[in-house]
C-alpha atoms as a PDB file:
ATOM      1  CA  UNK A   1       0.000   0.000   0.000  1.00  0.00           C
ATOM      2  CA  UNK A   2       1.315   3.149  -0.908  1.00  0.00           C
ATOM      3  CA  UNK A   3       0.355   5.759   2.082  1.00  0.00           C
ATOM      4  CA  UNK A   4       0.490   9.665   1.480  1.00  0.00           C
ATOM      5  CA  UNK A   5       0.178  12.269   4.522  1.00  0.00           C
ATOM      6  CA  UNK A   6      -0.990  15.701   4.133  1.00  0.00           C
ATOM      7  CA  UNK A   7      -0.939  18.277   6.987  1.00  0.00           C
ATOM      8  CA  UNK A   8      -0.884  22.249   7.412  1.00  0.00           C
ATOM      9  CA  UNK A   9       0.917  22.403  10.195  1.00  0.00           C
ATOM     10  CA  UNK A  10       0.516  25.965  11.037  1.00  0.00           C
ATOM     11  CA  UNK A  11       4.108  26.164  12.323  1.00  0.00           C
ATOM     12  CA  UNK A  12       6.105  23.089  11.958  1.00  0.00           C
ATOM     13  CA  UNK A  13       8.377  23.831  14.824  1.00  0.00           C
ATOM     14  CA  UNK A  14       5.060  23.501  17.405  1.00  0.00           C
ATOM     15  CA  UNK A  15       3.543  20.680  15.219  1.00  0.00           C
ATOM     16  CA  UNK A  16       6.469  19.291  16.316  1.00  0.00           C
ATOM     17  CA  UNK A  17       6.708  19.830  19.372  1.00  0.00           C
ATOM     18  CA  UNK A  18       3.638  18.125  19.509  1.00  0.00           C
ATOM     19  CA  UNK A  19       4.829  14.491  19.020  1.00  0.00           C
ATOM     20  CA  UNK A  20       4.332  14.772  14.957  1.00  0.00           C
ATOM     21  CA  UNK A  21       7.221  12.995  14.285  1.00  0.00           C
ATOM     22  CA  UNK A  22       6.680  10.023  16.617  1.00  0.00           C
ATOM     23  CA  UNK A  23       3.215   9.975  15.001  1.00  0.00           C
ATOM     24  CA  UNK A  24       4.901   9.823  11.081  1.00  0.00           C
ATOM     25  CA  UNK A  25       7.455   6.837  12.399  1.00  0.00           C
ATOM     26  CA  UNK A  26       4.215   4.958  13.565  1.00  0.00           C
ATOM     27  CA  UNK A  27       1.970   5.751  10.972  1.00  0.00           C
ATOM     28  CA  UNK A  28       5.412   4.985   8.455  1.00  0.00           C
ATOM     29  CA  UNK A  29       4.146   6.591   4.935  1.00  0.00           C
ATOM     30  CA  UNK A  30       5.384   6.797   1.756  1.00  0.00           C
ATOM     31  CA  UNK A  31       4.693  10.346   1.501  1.00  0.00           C
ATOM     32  CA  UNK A  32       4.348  13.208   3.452  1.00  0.00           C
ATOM     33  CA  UNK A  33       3.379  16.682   2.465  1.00  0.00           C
ATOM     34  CA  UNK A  34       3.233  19.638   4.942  1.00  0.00           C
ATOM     35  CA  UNK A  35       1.772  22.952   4.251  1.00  0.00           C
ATOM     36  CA  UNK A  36       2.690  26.425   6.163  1.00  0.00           C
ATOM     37  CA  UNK A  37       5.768  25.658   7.789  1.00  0.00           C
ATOM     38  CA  UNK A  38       6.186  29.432   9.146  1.00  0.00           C
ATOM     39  CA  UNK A  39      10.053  28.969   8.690  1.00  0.00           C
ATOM     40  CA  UNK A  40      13.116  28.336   7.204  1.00  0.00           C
ATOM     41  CA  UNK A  41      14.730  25.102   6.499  1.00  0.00           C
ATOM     42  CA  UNK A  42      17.251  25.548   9.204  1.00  0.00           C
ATOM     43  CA  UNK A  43      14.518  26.279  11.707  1.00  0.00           C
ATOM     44  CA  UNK A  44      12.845  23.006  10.866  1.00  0.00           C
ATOM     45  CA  UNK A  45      13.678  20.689  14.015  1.00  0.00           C
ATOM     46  CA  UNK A  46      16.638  18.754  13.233  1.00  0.00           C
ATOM     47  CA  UNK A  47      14.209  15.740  13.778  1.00  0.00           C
ATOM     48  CA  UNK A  48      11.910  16.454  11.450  1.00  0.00           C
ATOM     49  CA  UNK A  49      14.567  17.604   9.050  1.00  0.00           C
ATOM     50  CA  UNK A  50      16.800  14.093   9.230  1.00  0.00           C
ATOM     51  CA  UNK A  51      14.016  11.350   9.694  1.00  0.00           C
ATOM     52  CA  UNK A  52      15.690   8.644   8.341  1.00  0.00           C
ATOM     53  CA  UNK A  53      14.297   7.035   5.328  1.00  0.00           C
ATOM     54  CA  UNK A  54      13.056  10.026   3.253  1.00  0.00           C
ATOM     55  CA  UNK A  55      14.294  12.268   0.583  1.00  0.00           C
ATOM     56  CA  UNK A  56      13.021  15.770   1.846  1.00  0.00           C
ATOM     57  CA  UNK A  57      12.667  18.591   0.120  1.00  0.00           C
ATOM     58  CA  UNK A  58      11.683  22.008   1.591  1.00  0.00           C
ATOM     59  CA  UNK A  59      10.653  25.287  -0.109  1.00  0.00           C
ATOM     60  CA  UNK A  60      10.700  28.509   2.146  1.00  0.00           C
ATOM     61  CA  UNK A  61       8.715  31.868   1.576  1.00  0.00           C
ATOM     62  CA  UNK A  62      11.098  35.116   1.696  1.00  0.00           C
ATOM     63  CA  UNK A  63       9.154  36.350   4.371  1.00  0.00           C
ATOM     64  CA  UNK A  64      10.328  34.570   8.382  1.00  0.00           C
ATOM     65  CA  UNK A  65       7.887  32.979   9.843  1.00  0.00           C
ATOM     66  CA  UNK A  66       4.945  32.787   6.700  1.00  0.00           C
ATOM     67  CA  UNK A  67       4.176  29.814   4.804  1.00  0.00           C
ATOM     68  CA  UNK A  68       6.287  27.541   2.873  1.00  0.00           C
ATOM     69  CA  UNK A  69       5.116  23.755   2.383  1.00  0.00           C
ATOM     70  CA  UNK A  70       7.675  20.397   2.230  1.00  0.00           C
ATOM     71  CA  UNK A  71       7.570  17.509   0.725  1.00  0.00           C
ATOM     72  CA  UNK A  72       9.406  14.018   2.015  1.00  0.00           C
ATOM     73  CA  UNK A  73       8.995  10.751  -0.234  1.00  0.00           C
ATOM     74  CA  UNK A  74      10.531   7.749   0.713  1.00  0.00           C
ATOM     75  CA  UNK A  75      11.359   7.321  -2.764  1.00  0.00           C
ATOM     76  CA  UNK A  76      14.244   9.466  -4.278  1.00  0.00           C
ATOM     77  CA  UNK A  77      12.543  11.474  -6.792  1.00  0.00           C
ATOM     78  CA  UNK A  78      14.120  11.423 -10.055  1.00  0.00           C
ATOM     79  CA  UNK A  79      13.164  15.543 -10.409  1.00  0.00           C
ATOM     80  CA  UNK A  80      12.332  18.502  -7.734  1.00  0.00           C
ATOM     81  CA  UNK A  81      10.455  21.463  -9.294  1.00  0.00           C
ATOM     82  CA  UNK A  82      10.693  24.095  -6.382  1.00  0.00           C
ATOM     83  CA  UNK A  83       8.149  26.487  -8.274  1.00  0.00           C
ATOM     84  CA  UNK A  84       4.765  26.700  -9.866  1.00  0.00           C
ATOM     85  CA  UNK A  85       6.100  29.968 -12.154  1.00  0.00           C
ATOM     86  CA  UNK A  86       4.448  32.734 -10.718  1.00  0.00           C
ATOM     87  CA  UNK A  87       6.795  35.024  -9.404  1.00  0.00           C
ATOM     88  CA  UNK A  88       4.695  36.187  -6.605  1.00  0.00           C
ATOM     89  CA  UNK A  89       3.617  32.717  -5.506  1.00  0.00           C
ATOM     90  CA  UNK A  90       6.695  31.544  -5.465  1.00  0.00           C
ATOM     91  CA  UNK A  91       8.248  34.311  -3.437  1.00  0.00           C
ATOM     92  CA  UNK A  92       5.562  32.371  -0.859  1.00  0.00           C
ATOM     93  CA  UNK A  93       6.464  29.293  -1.146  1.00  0.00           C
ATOM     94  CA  UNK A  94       3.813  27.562  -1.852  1.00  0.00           C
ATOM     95  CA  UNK A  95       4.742  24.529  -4.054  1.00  0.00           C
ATOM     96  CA  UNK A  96       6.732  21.835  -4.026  1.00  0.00           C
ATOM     97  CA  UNK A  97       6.830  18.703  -6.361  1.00  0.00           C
ATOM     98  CA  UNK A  98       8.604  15.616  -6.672  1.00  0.00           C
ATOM     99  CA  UNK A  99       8.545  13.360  -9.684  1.00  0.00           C
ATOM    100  CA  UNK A 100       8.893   9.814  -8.482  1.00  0.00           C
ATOM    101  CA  UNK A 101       8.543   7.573 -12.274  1.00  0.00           C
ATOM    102  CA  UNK A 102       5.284   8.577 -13.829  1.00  0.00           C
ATOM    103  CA  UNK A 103       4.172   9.419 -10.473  1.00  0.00           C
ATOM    104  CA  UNK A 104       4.232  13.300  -9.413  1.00  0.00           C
ATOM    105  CA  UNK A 105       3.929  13.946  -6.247  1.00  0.00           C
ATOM    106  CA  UNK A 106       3.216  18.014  -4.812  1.00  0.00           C
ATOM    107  CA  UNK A 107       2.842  19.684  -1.856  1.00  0.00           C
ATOM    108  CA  UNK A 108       0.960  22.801  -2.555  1.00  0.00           C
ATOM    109  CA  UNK A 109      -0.431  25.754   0.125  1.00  0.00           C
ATOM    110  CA  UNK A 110      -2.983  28.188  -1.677  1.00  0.00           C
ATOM    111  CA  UNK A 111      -3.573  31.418  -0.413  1.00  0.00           C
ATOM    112  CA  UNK A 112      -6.277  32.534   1.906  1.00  0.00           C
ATOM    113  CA  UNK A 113      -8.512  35.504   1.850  1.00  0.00           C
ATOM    114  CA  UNK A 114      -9.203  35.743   5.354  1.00  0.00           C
ATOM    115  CA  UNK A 115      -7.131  38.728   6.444  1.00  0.00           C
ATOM    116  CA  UNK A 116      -8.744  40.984   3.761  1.00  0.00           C
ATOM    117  CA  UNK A 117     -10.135  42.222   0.334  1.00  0.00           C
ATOM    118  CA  UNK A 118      -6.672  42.718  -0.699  1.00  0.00           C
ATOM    119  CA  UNK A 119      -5.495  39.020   0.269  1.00  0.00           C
ATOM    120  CA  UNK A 120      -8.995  37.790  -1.393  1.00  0.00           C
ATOM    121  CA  UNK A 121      -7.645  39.216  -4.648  1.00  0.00           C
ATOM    122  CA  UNK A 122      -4.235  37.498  -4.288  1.00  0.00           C
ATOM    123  CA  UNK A 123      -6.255  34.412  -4.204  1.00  0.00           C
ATOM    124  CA  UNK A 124      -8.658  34.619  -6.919  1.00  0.00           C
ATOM    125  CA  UNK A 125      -5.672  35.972  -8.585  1.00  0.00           C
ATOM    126  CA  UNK A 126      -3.388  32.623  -8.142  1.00  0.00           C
ATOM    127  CA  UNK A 127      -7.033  30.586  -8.535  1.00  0.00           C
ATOM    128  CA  UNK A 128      -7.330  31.856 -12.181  1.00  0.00           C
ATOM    129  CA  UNK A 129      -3.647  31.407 -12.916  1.00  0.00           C
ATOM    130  CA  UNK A 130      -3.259  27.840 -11.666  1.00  0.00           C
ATOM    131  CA  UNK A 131      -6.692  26.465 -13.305  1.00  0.00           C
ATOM    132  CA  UNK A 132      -4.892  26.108 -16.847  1.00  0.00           C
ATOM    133  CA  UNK A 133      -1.937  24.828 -15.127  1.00  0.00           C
ATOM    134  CA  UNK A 134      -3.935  22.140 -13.827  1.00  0.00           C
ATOM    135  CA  UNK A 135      -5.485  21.742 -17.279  1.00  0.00           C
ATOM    136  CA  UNK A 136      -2.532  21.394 -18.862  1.00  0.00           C
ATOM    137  CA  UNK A 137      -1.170  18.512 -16.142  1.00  0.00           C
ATOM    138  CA  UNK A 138      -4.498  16.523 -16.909  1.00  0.00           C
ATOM    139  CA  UNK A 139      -3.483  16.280 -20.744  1.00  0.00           C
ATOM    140  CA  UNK A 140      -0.035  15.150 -19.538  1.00  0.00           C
ATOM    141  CA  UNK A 141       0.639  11.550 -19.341  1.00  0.00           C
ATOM    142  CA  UNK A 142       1.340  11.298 -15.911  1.00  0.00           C
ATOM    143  CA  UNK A 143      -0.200  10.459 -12.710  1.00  0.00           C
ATOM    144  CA  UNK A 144      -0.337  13.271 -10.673  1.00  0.00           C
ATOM    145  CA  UNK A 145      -1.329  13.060  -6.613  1.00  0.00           C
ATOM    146  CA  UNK A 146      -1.578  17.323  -5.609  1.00  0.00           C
ATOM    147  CA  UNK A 147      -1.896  17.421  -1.542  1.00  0.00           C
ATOM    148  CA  UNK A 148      -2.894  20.665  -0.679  1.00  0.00           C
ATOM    149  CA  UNK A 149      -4.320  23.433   1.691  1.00  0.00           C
ATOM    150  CA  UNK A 150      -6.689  24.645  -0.885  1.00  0.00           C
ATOM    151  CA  UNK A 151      -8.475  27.200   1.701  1.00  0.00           C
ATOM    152  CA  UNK A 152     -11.836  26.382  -0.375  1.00  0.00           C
ATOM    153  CA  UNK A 153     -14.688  24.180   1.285  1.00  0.00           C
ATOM    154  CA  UNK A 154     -15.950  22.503  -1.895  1.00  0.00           C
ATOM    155  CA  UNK A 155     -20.044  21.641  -1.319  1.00  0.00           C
ATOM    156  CA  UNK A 156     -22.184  21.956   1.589  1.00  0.00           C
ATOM    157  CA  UNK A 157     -21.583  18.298   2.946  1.00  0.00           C
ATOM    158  CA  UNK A 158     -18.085  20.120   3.528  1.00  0.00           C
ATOM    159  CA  UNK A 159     -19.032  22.494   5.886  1.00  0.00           C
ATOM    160  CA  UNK A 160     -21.181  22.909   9.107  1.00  0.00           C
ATOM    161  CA  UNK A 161     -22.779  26.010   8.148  1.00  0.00           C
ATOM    162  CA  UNK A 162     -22.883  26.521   4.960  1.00  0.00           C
ATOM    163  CA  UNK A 163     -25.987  29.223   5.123  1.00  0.00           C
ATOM    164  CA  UNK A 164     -23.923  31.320   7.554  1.00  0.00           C
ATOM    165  CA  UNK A 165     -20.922  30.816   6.108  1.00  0.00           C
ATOM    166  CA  UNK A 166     -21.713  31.427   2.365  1.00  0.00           C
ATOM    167  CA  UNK A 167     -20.701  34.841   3.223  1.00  0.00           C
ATOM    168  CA  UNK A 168     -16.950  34.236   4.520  1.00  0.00           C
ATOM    169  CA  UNK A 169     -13.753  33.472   2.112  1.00  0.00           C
ATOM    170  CA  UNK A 170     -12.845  29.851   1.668  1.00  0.00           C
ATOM    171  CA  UNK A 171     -16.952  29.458   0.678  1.00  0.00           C
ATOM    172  CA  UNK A 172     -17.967  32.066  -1.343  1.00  0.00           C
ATOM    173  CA  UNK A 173     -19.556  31.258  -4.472  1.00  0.00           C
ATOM    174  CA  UNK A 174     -16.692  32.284  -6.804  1.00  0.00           C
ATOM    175  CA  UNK A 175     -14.012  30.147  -5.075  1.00  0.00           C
ATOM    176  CA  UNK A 176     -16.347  26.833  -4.873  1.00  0.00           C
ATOM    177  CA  UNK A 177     -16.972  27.684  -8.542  1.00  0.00           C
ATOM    178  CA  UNK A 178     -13.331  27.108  -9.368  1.00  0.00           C
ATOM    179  CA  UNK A 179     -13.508  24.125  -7.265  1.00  0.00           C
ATOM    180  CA  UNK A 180     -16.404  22.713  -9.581  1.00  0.00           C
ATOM    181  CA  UNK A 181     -14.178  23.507 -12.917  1.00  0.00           C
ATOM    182  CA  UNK A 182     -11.202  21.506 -11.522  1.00  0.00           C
ATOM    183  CA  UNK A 183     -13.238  18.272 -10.399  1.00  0.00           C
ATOM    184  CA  UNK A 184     -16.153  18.597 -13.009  1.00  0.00           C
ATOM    185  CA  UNK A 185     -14.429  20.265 -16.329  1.00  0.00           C
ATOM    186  CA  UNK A 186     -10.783  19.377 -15.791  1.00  0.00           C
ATOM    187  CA  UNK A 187     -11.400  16.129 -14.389  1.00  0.00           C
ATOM    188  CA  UNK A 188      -9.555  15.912 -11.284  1.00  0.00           C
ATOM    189  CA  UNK A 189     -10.351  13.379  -8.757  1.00  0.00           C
ATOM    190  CA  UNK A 190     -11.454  14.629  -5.205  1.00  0.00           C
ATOM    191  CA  UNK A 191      -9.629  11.546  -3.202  1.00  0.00           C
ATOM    192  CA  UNK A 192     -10.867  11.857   0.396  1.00  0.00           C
ATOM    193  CA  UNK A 193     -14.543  12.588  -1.092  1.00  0.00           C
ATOM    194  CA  UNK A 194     -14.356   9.343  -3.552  1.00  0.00           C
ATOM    195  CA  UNK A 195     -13.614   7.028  -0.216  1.00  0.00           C
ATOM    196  CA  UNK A 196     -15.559   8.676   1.915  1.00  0.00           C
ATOM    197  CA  UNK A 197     -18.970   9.870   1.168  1.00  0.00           C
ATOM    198  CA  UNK A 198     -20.124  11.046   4.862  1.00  0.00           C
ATOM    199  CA  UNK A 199     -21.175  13.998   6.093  1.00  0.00           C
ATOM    200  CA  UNK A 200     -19.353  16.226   9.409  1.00  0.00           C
ATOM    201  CA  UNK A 201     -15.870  15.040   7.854  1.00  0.00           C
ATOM    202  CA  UNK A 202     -13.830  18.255   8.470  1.00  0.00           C
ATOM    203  CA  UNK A 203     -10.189  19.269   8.621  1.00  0.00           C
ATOM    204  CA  UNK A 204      -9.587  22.591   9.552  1.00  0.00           C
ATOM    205  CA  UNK A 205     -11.612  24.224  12.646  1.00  0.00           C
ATOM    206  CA  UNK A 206     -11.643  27.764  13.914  1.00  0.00           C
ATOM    207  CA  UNK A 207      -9.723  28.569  17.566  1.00  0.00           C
ATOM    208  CA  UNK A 208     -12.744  30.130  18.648  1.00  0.00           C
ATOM    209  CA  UNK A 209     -13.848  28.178  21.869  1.00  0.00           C
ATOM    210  CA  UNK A 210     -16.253  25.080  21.426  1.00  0.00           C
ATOM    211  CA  UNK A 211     -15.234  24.741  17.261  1.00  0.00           C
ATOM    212  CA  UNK A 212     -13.404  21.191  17.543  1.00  0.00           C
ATOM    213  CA  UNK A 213     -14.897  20.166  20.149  1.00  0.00           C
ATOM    214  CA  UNK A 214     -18.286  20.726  18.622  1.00  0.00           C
ATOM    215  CA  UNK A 215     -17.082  19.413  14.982  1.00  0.00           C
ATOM    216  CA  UNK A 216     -17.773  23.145  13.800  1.00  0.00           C
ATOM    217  CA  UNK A 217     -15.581  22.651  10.870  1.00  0.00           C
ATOM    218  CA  UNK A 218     -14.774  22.945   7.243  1.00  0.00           C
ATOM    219  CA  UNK A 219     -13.031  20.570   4.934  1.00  0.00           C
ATOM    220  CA  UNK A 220     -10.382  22.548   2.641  1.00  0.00           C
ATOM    221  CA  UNK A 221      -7.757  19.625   3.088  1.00  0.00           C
ATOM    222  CA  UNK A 222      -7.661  17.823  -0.397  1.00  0.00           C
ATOM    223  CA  UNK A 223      -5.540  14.962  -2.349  1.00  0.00           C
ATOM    224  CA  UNK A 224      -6.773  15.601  -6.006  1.00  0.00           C
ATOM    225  CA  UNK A 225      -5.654  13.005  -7.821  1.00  0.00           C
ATOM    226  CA  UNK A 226      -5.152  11.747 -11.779  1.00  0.00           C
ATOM    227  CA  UNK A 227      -8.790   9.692 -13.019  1.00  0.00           C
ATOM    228  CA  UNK A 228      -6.291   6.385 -13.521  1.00  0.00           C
ATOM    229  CA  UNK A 229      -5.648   7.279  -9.121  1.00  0.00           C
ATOM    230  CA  UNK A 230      -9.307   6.773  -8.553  1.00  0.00           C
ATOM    231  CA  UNK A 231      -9.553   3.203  -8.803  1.00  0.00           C
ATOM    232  CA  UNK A 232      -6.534   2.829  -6.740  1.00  0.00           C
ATOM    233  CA  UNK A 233      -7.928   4.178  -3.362  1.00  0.00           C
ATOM    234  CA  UNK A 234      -8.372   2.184  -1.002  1.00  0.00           C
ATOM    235  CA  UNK A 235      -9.146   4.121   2.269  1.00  0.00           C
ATOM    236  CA  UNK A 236      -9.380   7.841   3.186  1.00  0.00           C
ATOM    237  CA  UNK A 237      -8.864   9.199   7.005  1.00  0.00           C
ATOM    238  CA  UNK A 238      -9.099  12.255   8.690  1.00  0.00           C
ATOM    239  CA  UNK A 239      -7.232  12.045  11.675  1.00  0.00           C
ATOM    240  CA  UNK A 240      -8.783  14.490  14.400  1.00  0.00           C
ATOM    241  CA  UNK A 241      -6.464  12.891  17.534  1.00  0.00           C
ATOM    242  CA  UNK A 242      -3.666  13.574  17.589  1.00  0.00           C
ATOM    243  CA  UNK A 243      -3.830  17.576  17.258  1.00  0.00           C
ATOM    244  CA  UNK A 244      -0.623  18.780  15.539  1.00  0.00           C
ATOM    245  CA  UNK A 245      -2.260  22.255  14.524  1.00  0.00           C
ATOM    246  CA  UNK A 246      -5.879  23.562  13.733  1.00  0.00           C
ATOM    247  CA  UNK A 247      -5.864  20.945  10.961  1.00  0.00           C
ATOM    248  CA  UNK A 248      -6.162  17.537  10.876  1.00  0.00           C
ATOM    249  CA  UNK A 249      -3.650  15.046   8.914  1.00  0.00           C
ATOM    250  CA  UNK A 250      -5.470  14.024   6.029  1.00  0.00           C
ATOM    251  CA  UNK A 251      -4.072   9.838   4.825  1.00  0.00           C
ATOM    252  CA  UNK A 252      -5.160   8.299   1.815  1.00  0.00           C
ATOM    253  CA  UNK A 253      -3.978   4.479   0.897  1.00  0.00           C
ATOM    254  CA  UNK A 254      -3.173   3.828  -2.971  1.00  0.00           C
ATOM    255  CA  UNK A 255      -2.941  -0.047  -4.120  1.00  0.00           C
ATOM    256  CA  UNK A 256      -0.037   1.459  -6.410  1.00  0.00           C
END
């Protein structure tokens, strides 16, 4: 079984800190693909940094302490592509991919548009700059497994309140929109969602008081995968326990 990880970890230091690498040795996968690291790669705990078994590769933004995502593969990868080709994006760092055979492999964080109008636009802007890119991988003939923060909750199943929160950025019309263009038009397969059909599956929950406890939460966690993927999943978790960060770990078995 071929196992792939994704987590934001919101800081990868206090994920961390946290027993996350204790949990990866356990939980032994094949890949592992962290979003927001809030630091450089020497500020990544040496831990973290060595694990034994893994060829790691880690893309920082300019900016201490904001984003930046990693990618570890237990595989070698025969090619590293560091950056998605948008200047601005990349100054973020918010891709990382590894090419393991036909198999690609990417860790990706997309923006969020929580802070402000002006951070809304950044999104949308990278939103209508990476749709063609992900066109253009779908005519490709490779397999392609993209783990990612996508900030977007996709359909009302993947939300608690999606009345109330139709209003807020990572739901809005526009952004679930793009969402339907990648899985419906493009093609891409929505991993977690093709294993696991239930409702109140969530990964990310607000620090307000009560959210996780209460299962207040939205799913914007994703493993979009190649169509030839699809029939090759074989189980789909959302781990809420351990807490690393205010998302969950989101693992998804492949019979590759």
């Amino acid at each position: 079984m071929f196992r792939v990880v994704t987590l934001n970890a919101n800081g990868i230091r206090a994920a961390v800190r946290k027993g996350l690498v204790a949990w990866v040795e356990a939980l032994a996968p094949d890949v592992i693909a962290v979003q927001e690291l809030k630091a450089f790669e020497e500020q990544v705990p040496p831990e973290f940094l060595n694990m034994r078994g893994f060829s790691a590769t880690y893309v920082s933004a300019r900016k201490p302490g904001y984003s930046g995502v990693a990618l570890l593969t237990r595989r070698a990868p025969d090619r590293i592509i560091r950056e998605i080709g948008m200047p601005d994006m990349d100054a973020e760092g918010r891709f990382v991919r590894h090419d393991l055979g036909d198999l690609s492999v990417i860790s990706l964080y997309a923006p969020s548009g929580t802070s402000g109008e002006a951070r809304q636009s950044v999104k949308y802007s990278f939103l209508d700059r990476f749709l063609p890119i992900l066109a253009e991988m779908r005519r490709e003939n490779r397999r392609y497994i993209i783990c990612s923060d996508v900030n977007i909750a996709h359909r009302e199943i993947d939300i608690h309140d999606p009345t109330r929160c139709s209003a807020l950025s990572g739901f809005l019309p526009e952004e679930r929109r793009w969402l339907d263009a990648v899985v419906d038009e493009i093609g891409w397969v929505d991993a977690f969602r093709h294993a696991d059909p239930r409702e109140k599956q969530y990964s990310w929950w607000s620090n307000r008081a009560g959210a996780f406890d209460k299962n207040l939460g939205w799913r914007i966690d994703y493993q979009l995968i190649s169509p030839p993927l699809q029939a090759r999943v074989r189980r789909a978790e959302i781990v809420r326990d351990p807490r690393f960060s205010d998302h969950a770990p989101l693992i998804v078995d492949y019979d590759l």
